[in-house]
Structure formats: C-alpha cells, structure tokens
C-alpha atoms as a PDB file:
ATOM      1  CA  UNK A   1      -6.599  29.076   8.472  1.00  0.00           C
ATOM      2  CA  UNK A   2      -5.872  27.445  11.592  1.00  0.00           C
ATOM      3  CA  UNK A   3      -8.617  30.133  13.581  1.00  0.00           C
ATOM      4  CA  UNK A   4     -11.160  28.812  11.360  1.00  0.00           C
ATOM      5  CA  UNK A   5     -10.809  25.583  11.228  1.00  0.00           C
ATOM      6  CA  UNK A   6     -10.958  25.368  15.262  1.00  0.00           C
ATOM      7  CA  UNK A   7     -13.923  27.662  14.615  1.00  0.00           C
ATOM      8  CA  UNK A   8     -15.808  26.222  12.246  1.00  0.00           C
ATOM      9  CA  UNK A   9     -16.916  22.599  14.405  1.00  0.00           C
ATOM     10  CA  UNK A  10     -16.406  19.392  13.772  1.00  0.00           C
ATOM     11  CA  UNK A  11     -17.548  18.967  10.859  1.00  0.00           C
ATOM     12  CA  UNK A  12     -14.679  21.012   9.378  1.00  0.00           C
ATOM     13  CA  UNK A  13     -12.800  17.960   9.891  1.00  0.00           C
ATOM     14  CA  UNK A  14     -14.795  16.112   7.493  1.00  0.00           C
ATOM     15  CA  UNK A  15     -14.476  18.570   5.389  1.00  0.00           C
ATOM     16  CA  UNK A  16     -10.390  18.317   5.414  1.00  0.00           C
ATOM     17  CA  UNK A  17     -10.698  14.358   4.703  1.00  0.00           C
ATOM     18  CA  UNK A  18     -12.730  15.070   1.938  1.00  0.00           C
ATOM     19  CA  UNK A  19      -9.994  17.907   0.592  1.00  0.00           C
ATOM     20  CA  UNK A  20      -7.143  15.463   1.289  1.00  0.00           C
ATOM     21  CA  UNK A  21      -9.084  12.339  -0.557  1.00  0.00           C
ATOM     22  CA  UNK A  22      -9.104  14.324  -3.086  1.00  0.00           C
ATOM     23  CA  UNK A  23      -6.291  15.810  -3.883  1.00  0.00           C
ATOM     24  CA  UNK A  24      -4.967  12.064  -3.305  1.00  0.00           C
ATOM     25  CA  UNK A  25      -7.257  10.881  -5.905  1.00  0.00           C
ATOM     26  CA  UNK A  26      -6.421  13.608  -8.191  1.00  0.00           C
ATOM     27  CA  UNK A  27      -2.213  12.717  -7.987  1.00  0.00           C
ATOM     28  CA  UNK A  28      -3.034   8.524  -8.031  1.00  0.00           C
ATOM     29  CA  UNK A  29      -5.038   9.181 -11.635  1.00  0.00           C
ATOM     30  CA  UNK A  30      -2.959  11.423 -13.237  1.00  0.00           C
ATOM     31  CA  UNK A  31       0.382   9.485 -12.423  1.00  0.00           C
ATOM     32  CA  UNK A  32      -1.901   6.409 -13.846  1.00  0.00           C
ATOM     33  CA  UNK A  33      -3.215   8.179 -16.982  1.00  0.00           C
ATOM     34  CA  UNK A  34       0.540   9.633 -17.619  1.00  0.00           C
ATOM     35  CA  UNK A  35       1.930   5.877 -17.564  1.00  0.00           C
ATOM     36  CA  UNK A  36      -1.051   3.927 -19.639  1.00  0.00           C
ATOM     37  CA  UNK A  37      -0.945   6.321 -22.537  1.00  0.00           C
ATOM     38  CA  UNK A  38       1.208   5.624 -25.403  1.00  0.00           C
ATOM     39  CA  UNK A  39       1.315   7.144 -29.232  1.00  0.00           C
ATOM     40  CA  UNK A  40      -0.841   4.078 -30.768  1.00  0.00           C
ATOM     41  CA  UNK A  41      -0.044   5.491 -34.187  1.00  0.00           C
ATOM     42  CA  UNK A  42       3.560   4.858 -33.962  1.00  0.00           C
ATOM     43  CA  UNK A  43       3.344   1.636 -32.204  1.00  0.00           C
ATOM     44  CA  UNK A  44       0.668   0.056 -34.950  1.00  0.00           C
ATOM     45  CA  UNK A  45       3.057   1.368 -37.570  1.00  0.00           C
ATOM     46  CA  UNK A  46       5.621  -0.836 -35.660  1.00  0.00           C
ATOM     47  CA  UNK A  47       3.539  -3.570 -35.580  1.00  0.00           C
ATOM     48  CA  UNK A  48       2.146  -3.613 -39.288  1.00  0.00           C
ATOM     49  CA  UNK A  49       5.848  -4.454 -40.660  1.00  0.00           C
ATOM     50  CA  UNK A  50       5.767  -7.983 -37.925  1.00  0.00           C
ATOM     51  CA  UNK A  51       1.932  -8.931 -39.109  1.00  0.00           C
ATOM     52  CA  UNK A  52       2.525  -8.883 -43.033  1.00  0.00           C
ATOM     53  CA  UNK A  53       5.893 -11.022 -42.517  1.00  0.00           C
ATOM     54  CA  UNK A  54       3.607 -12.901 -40.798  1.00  0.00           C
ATOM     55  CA  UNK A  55       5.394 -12.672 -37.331  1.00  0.00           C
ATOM     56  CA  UNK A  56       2.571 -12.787 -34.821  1.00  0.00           C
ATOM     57  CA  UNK A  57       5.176 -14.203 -31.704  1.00  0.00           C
ATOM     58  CA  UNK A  58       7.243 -10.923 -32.129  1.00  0.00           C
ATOM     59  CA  UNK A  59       4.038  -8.478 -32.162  1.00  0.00           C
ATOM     60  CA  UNK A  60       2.479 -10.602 -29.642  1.00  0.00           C
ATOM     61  CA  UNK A  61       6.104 -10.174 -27.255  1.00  0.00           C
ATOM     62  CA  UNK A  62       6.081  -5.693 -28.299  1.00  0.00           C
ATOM     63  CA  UNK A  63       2.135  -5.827 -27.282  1.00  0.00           C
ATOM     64  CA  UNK A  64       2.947  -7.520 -24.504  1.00  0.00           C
ATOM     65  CA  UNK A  65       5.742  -5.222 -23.492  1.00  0.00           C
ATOM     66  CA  UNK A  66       3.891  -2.371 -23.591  1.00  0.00           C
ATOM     67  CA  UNK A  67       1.941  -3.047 -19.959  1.00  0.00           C
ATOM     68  CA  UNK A  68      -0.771  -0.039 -20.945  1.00  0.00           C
ATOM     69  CA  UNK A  69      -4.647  -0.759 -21.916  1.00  0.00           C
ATOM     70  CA  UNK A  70      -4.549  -0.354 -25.601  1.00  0.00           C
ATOM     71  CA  UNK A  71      -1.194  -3.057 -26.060  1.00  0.00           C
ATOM     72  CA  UNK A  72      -3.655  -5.629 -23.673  1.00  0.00           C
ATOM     73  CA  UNK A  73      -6.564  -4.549 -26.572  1.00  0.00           C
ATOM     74  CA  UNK A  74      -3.720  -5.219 -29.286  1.00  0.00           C
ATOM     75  CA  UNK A  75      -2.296  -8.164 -27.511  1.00  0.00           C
ATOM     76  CA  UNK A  76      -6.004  -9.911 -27.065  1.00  0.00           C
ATOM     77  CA  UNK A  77      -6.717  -9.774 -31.190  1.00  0.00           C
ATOM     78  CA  UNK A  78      -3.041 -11.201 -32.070  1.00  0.00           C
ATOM     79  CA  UNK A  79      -3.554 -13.969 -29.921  1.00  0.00           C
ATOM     80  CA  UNK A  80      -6.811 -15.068 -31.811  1.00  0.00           C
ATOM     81  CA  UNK A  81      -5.539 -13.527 -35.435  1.00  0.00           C
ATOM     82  CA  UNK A  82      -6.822 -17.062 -37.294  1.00  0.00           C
ATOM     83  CA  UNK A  83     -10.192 -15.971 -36.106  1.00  0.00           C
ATOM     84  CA  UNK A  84     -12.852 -14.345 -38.213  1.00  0.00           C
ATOM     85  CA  UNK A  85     -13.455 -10.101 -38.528  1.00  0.00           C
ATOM     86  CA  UNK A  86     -16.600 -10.625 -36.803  1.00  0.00           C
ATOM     87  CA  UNK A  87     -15.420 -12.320 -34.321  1.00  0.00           C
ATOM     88  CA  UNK A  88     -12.158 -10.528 -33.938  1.00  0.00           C
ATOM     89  CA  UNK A  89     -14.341  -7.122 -33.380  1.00  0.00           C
ATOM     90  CA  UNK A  90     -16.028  -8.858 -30.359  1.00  0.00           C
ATOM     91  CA  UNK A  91     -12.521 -10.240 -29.033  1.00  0.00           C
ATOM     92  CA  UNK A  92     -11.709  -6.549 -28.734  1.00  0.00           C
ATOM     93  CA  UNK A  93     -14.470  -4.660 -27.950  1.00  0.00           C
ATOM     94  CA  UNK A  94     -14.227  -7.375 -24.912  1.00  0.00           C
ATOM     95  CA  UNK A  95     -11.767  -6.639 -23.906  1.00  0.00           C
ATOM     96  CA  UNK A  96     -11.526  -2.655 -24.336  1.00  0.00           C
ATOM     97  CA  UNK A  97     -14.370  -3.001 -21.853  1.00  0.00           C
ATOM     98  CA  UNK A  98     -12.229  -5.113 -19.348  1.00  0.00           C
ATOM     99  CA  UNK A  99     -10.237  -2.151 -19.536  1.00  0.00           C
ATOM    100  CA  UNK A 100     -12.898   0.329 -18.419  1.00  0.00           C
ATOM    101  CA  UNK A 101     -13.010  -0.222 -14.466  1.00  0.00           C
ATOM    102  CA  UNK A 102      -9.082   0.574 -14.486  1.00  0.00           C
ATOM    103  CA  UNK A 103      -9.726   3.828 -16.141  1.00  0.00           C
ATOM    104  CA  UNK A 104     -12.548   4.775 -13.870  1.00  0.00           C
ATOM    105  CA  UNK A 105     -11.303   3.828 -10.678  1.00  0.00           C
ATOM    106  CA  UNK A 106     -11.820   6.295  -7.784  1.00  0.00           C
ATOM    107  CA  UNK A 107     -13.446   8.841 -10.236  1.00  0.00           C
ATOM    108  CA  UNK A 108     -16.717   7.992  -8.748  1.00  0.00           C
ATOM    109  CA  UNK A 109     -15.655   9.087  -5.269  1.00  0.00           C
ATOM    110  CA  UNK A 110     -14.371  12.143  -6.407  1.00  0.00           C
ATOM    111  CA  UNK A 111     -17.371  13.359  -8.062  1.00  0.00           C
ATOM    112  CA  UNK A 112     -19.384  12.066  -5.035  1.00  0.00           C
ATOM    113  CA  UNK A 113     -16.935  14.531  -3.065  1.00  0.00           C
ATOM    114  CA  UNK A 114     -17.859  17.305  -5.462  1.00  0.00           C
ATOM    115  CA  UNK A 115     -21.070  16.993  -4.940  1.00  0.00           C
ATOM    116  CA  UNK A 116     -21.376  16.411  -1.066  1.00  0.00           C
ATOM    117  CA  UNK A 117     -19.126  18.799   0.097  1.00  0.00           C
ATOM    118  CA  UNK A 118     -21.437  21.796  -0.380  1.00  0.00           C
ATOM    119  CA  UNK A 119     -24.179  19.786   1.491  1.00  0.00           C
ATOM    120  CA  UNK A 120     -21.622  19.434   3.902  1.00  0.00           C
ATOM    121  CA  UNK A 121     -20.905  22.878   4.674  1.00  0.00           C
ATOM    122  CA  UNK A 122     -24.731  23.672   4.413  1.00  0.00           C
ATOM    123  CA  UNK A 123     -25.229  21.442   7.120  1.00  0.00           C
ATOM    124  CA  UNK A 124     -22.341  22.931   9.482  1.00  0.00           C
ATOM    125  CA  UNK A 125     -23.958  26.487   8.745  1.00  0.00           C
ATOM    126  CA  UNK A 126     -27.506  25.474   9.411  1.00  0.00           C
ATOM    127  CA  UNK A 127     -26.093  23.578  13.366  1.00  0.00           C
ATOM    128  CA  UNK A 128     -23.759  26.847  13.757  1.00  0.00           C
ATOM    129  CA  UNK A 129     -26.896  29.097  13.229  1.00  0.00           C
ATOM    130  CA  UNK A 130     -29.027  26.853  15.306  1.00  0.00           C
ATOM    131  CA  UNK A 131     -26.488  27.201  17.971  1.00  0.00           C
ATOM    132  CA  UNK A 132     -26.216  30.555  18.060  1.00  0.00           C
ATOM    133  CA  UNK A 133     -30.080  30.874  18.159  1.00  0.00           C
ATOM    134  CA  UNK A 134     -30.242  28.658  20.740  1.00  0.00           C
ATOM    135  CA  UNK A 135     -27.608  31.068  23.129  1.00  0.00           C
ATOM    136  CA  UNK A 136     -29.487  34.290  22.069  1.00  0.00           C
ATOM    137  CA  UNK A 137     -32.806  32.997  23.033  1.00  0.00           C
ATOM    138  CA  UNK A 138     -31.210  32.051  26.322  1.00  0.00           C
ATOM    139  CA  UNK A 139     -29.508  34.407  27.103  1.00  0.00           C
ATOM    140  CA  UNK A 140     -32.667  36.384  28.163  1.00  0.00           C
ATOM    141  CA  UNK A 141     -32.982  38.668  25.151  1.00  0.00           C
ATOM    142  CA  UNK A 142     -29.442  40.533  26.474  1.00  0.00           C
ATOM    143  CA  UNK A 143     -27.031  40.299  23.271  1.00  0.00           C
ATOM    144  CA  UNK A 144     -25.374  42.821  20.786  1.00  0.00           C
ATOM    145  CA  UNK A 145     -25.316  43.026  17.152  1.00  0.00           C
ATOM    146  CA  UNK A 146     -21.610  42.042  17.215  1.00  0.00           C
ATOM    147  CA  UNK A 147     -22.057  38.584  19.345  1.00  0.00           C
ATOM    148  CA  UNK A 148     -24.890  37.710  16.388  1.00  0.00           C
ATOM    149  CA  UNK A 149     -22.409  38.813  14.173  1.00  0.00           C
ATOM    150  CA  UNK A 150     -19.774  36.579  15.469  1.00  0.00           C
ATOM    151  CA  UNK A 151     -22.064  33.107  15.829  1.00  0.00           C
ATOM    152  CA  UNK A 152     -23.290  34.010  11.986  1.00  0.00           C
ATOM    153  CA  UNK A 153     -19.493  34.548  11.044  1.00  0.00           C
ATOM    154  CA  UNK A 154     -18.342  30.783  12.582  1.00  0.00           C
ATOM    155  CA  UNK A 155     -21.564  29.198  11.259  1.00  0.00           C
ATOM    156  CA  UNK A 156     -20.518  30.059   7.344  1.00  0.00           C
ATOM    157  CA  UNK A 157     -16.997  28.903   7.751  1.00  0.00           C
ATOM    158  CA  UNK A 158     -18.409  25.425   7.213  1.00  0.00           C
ATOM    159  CA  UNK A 159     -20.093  26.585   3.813  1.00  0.00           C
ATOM    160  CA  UNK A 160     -17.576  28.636   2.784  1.00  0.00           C
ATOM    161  CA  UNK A 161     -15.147  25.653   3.226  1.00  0.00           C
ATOM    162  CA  UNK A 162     -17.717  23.135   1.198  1.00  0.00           C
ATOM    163  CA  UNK A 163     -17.339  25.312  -1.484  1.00  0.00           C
ATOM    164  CA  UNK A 164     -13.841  25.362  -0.971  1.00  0.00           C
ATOM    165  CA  UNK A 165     -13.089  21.427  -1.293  1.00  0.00           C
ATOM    166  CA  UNK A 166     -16.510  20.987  -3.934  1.00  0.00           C
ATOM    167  CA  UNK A 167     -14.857  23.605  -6.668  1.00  0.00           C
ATOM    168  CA  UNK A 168     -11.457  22.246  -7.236  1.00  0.00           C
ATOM    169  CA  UNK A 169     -12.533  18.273  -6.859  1.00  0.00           C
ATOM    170  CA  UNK A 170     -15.330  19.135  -9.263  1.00  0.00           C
ATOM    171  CA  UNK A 171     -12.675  20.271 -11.529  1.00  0.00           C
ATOM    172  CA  UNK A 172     -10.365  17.635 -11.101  1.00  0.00           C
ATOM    173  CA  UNK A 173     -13.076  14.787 -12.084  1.00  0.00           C
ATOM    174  CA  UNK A 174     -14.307  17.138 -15.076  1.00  0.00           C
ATOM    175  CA  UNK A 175     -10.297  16.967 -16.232  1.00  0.00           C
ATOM    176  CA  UNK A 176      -9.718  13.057 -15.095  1.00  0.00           C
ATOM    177  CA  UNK A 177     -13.068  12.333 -16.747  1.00  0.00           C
ATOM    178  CA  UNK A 178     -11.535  13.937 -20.175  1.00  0.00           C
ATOM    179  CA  UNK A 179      -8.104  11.796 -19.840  1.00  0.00           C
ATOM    180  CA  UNK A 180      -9.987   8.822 -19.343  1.00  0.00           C
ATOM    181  CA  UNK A 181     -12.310   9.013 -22.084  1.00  0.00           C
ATOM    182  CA  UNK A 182      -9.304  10.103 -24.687  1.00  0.00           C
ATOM    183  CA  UNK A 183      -7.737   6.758 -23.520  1.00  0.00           C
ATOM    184  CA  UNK A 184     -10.709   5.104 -24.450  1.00  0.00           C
ATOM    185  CA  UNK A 185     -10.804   6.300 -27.536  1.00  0.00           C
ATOM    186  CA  UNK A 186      -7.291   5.315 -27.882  1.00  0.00           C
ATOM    187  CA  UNK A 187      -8.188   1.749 -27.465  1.00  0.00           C
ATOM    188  CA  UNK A 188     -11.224   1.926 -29.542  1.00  0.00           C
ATOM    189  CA  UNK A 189      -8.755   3.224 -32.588  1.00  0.00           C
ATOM    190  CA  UNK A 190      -6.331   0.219 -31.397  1.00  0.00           C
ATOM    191  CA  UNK A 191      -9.025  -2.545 -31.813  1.00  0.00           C
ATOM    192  CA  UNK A 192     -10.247  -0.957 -35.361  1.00  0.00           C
ATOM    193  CA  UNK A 193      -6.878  -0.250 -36.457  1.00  0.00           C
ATOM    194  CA  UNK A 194      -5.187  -4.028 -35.612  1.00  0.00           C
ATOM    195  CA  UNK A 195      -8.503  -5.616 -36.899  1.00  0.00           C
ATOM    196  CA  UNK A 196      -7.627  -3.950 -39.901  1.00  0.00           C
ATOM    197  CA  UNK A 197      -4.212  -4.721 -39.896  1.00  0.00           C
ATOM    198  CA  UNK A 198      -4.912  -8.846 -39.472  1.00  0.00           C
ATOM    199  CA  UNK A 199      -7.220  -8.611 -42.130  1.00  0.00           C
ATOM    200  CA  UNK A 200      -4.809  -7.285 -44.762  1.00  0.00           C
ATOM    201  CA  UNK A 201      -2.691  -9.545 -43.950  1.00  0.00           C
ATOM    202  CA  UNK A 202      -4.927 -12.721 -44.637  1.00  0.00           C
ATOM    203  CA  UNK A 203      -6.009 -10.915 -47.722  1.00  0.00           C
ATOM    204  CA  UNK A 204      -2.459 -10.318 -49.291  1.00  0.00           C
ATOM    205  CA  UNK A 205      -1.795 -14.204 -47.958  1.00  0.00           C
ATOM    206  CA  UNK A 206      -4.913 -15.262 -49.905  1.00  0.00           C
ATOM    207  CA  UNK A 207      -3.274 -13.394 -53.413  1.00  0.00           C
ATOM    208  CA  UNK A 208      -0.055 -14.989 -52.682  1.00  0.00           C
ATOM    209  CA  UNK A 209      -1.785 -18.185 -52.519  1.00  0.00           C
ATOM    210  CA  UNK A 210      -3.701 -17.766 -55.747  1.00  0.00           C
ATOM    211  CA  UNK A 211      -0.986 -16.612 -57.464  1.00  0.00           C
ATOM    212  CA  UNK A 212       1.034 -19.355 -56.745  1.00  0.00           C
ATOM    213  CA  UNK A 213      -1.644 -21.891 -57.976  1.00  0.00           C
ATOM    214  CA  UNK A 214      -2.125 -20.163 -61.161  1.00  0.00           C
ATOM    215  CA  UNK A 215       1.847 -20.340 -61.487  1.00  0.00           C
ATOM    216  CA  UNK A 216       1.964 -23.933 -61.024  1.00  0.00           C
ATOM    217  CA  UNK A 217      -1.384 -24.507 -63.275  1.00  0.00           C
ATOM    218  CA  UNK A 218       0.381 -22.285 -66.025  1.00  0.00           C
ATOM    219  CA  UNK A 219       4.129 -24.170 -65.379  1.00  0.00           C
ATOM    220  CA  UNK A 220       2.542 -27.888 -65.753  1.00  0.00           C
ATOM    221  CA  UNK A 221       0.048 -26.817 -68.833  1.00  0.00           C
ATOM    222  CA  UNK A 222       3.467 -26.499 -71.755  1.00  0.00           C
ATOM    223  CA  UNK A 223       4.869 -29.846 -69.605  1.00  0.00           C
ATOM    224  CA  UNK A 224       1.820 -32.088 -70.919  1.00  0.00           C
ATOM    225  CA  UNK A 225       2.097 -30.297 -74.639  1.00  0.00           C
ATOM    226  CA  UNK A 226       5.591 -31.239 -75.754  1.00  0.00           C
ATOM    227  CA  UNK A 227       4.919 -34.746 -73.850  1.00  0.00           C
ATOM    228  CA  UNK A 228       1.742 -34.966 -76.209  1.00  0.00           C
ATOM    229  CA  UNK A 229       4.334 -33.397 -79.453  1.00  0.00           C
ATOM    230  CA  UNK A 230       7.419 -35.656 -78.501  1.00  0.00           C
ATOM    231  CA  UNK A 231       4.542 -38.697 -78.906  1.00  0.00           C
ATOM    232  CA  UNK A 232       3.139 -37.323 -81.889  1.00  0.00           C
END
C-alpha cells in the first residue's frame, strides 16, 4: 500500500485527506445520530399522564431533560400550550426545521467527497499518462513494452484509489442520509402527536367545565322552588 501510494503522485495525498475526512465524518454522525434518538412513543406516553393532570412545569422539566431534537420539538409546543392548534402546528413545524441543520451537518461534504474523488483519480491518471508520454516521446523512440507498461500501471493507481475513497463515502452518506431522515420523521410524529395531546387536554378541561356549570345550574334550580313553596 505504501509502494503505491509513493507511486501514485501527489495527488494520492489528496486522495488520503479525502479517505480520512471521511471516515471522520462517518464516526462524528453516527455517534450524533446514536445519542439524539430516543423511543418517542414511550416518552409521549410518559408525558400524556403530566398534560391531562394538567402539569405542564413537570413535562416541560422531562422535555427538557431529554437534550435530543424531538424533546426541543416537544419542549417548544408545551411552552406555548394556551395557544391555538393552528398556531401550535406552526410553533412546531418551526422549530422541527431549526432542527434540520444539526441533522445535516457535514453530510454535504461527504457526498461532495463521493462525488469528487473519482474526478480526482481521473485527473492523476490523465498527468501520469501525460508523463509517461512525454518520456517516451523523448526518449528518441527507444522504449519497451514493459517501461509503457510500468508508466500506465502508476498512472491508474490514482483512479483506482478515487474509486477506492468515492465507494465507501458514497455509502456512508446514502446510510447517514437514511438516519437522518428517520429522525426527522421522528420529530414530525413528536409535533403531531403532542399537538394532539394539548388539544385533548383543553377539550376534556372544556367538559369538566360544562359539567360543572350544569351542576351548579341544576343544584340552585330545587333551592329557589321550596323558597317559592315555604312562601306559598
């Protein structure tokens, strides 16, 4: 490996940064992606039992705790919970897309690896076989088939190494780009679900309410009979 790196020119080297950005990229996003994510069906269920009791400074303090993107999503609607649905959709659709950026950090450089590091290699292959062009034509027409062979051989390195660091960073956005949108999806089922969740709970506070006022209507109505019967 050694032999054909030394062999292959200098830009071999930029081919090696590119490998080692990307593997580097690759290890940063998947330790990220591995701490943000978090089972949002057992952690609304949590929180359902704290909104109908009404306790919004408990589920705002477990939302809070949580230190991922969906409990910021969560944390955002609690903190506005007297608002209206329509504008409690916008509250977190706002800020599921403040949460974007995070999730797509770096992902744009390792694509743009992907993608250059063929052109790379290309380009070391086409300045090795100018090179060796150049020698042959001065070298007075005197060569053998295995010096053409050799200045062909250390002009593909440079391809054949492209390819090398393109395939597997290629790969690694294709499977960071998958994590990343499942997290979004995660949060987009977090702002639904806690939308949701504030809205039963004004609802069922609405029927309390009403019931209550029909049970004092219905309590005072006998009162004012036997007052009228005890005058009679």
């Amino acid at each position: 490996m050694t032999e054909l790196i030394s062999k292959g020119g200098p830009l071999v080297w930029l081919l090696m940064a590119c490998m080692g950005f990307s593997i580097a990229i690759f290890l940063e996003r998947l330790a990220y992606y591995h701490r943000v994510s978090m089972n949002i069906g057992e952690f609304l269920a949590g929180l359902a039992a704290l909104i109908r009791k009404r306790n919004f400074a408990e589920a705002l303090q477990e939302a809070l705790a949580t230190r991922v993107p969906a409990g910021r999503v969560i944390h955002a609607a609690l903190l506005r919970h007297h608002a209206p649905r329509e504008q409690l959709k916008e509250i977190v659709q706002e800020a599921g897309q403040l949460e974007v950026p995070r999730l797509e950090r770096y992902l744009g450089i390792l694509n743009a690896i992907a993608h250059v590091g063929p052109l790379v290699g290309l380009l070391g292959t086409m300045i090795g076989l100018l090179d060796s062009f150049t020698n042959l034509s001065s070298a007075n027409g005197v060569t053998t088939p295995a010096e053409v062979a050799h200045g062909v051989y250390q002009s593909l390195i440079t391809s054949a190494l492209g390819l090398v660091v393109a395939i597997p960073a290629y790969l690694c956005y294709a499977f960071l780009t998958a994590r990343s949108r499942s997290i979004m999806h995660d949060l987009e089922r977090a702002g639904v679900e806690i939308v949701n969740l504030i809205e039963d709970a004004k609802m069922t506070d609405n029927i309390v309410e009403f019931r209550q006022a029909a049970m004092d209507e219905s309590g005072s109505a006998p009162s004012k009979g036997r007052s009228r019967g005890q005058r009679a």
